[in-house]
C-alpha atoms as a PDB file:
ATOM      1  CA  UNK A   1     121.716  88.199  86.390  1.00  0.00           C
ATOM      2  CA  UNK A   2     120.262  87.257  83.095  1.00  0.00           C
ATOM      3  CA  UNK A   3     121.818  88.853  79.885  1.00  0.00           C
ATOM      4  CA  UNK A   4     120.209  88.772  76.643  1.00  0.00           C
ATOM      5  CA  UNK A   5     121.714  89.328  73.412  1.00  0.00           C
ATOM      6  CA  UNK A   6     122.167  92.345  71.744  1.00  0.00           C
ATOM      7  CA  UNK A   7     121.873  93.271  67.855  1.00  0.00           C
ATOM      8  CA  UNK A   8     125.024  92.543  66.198  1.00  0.00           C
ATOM      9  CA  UNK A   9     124.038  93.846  63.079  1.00  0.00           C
ATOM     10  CA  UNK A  10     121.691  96.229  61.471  1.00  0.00           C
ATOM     11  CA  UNK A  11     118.252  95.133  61.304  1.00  0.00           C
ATOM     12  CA  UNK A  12     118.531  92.573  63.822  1.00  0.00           C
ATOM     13  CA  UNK A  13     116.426  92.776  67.303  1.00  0.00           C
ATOM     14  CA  UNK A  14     117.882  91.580  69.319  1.00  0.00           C
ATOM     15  CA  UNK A  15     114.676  89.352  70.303  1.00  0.00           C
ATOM     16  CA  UNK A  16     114.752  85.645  70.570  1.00  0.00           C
ATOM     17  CA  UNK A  17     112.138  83.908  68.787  1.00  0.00           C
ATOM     18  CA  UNK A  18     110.365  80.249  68.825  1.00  0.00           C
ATOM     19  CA  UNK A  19     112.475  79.148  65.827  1.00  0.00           C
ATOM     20  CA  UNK A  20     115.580  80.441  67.403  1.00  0.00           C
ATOM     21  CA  UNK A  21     115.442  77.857  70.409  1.00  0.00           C
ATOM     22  CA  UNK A  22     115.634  74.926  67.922  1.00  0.00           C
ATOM     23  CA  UNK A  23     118.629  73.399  69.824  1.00  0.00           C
ATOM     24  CA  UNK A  24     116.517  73.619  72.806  1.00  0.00           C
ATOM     25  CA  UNK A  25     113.865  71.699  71.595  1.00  0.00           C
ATOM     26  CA  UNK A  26     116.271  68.724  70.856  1.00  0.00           C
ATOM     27  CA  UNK A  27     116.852  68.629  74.576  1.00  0.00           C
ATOM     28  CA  UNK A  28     113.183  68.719  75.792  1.00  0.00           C
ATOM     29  CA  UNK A  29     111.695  65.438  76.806  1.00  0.00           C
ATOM     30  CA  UNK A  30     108.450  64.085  77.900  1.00  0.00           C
ATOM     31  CA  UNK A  31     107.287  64.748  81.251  1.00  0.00           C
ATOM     32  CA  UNK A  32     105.549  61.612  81.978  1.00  0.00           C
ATOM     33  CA  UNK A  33     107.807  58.776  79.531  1.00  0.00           C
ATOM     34  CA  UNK A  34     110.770  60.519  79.337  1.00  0.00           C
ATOM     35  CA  UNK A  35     110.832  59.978  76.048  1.00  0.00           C
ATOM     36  CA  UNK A  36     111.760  62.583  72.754  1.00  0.00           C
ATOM     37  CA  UNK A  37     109.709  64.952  71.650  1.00  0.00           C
ATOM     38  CA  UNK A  38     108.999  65.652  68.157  1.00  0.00           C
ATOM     39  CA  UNK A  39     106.486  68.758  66.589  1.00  0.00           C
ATOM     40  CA  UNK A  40     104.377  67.708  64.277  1.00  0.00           C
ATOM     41  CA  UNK A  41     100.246  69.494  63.424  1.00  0.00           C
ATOM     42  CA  UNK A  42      97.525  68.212  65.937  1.00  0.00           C
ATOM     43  CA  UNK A  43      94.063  67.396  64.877  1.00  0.00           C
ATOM     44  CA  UNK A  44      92.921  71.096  65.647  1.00  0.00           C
ATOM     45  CA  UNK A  45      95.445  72.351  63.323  1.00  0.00           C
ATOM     46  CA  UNK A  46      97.616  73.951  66.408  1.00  0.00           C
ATOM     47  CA  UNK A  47     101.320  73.092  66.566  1.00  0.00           C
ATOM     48  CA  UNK A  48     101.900  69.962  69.660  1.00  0.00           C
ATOM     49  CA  UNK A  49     104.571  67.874  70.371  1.00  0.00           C
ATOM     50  CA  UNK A  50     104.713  64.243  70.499  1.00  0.00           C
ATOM     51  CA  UNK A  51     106.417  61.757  72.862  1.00  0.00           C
ATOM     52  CA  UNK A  52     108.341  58.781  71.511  1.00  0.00           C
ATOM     53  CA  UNK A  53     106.793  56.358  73.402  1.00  0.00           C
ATOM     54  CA  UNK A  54     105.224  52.966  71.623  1.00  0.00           C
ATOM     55  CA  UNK A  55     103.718  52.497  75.410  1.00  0.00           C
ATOM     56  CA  UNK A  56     102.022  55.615  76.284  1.00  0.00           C
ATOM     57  CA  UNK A  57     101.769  58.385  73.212  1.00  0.00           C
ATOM     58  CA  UNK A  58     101.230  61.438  74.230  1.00  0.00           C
ATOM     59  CA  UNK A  59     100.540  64.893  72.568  1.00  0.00           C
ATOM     60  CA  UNK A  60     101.140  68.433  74.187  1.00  0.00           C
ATOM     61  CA  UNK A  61     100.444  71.807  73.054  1.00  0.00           C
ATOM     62  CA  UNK A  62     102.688  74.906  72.455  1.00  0.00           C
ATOM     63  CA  UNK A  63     100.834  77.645  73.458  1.00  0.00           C
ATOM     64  CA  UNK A  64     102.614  81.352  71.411  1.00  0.00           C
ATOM     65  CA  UNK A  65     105.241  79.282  71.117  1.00  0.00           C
ATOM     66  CA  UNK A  66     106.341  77.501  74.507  1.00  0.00           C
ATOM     67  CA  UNK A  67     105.458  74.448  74.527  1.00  0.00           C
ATOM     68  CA  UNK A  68     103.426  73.130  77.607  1.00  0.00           C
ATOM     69  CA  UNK A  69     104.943  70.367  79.236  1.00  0.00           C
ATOM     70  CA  UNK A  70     102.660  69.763  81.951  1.00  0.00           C
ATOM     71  CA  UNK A  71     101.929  65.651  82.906  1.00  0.00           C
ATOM     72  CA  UNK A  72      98.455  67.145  83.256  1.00  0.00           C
ATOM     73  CA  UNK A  73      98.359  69.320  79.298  1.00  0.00           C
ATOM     74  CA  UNK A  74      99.204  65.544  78.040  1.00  0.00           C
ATOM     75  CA  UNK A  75      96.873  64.186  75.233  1.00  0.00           C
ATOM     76  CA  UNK A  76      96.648  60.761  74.573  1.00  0.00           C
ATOM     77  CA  UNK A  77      97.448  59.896  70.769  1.00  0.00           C
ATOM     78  CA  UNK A  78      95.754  56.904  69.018  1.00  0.00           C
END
């Protein structure tokens, strides 16, 4: 079974948000290269991360926060 944290002090909620899973995001990679990821602002204005790769760029969205790491939600960067 799952546990999530608890409130450990006043004010807090005990709810884990996007900016919270930081260290998590160092560990993602690419789905297709296999490569880092890195967040930067796509050309819509929407938050994406970007592959590594000097051979195959790719872009993906993070949609309310989760990013989508689908081969298929992959956009190729120029």
């Amino acid at each position: 079974m799952t546990s999530f944290p608890t409130p450990s002090e006043p004010g807090e909620t005990g709810v884990v948000t996007p900016d919270d899973l930081g260290w998590v995001r160092d560990h993602l990679r690419c789905p297709v290269t296999g490569t880092r990821l890195r967040e930067r602002t796509g050309p819509d204005g929407e938050p994406e991360l970007v592959n590594d790769s000097d051979e195959r760029p790719l872009a993906y969205p993070i949609s309310d926060g989760v990013p989508v790491l689908l081969p298929s939600a992959g956009r190729p960067v120029e």
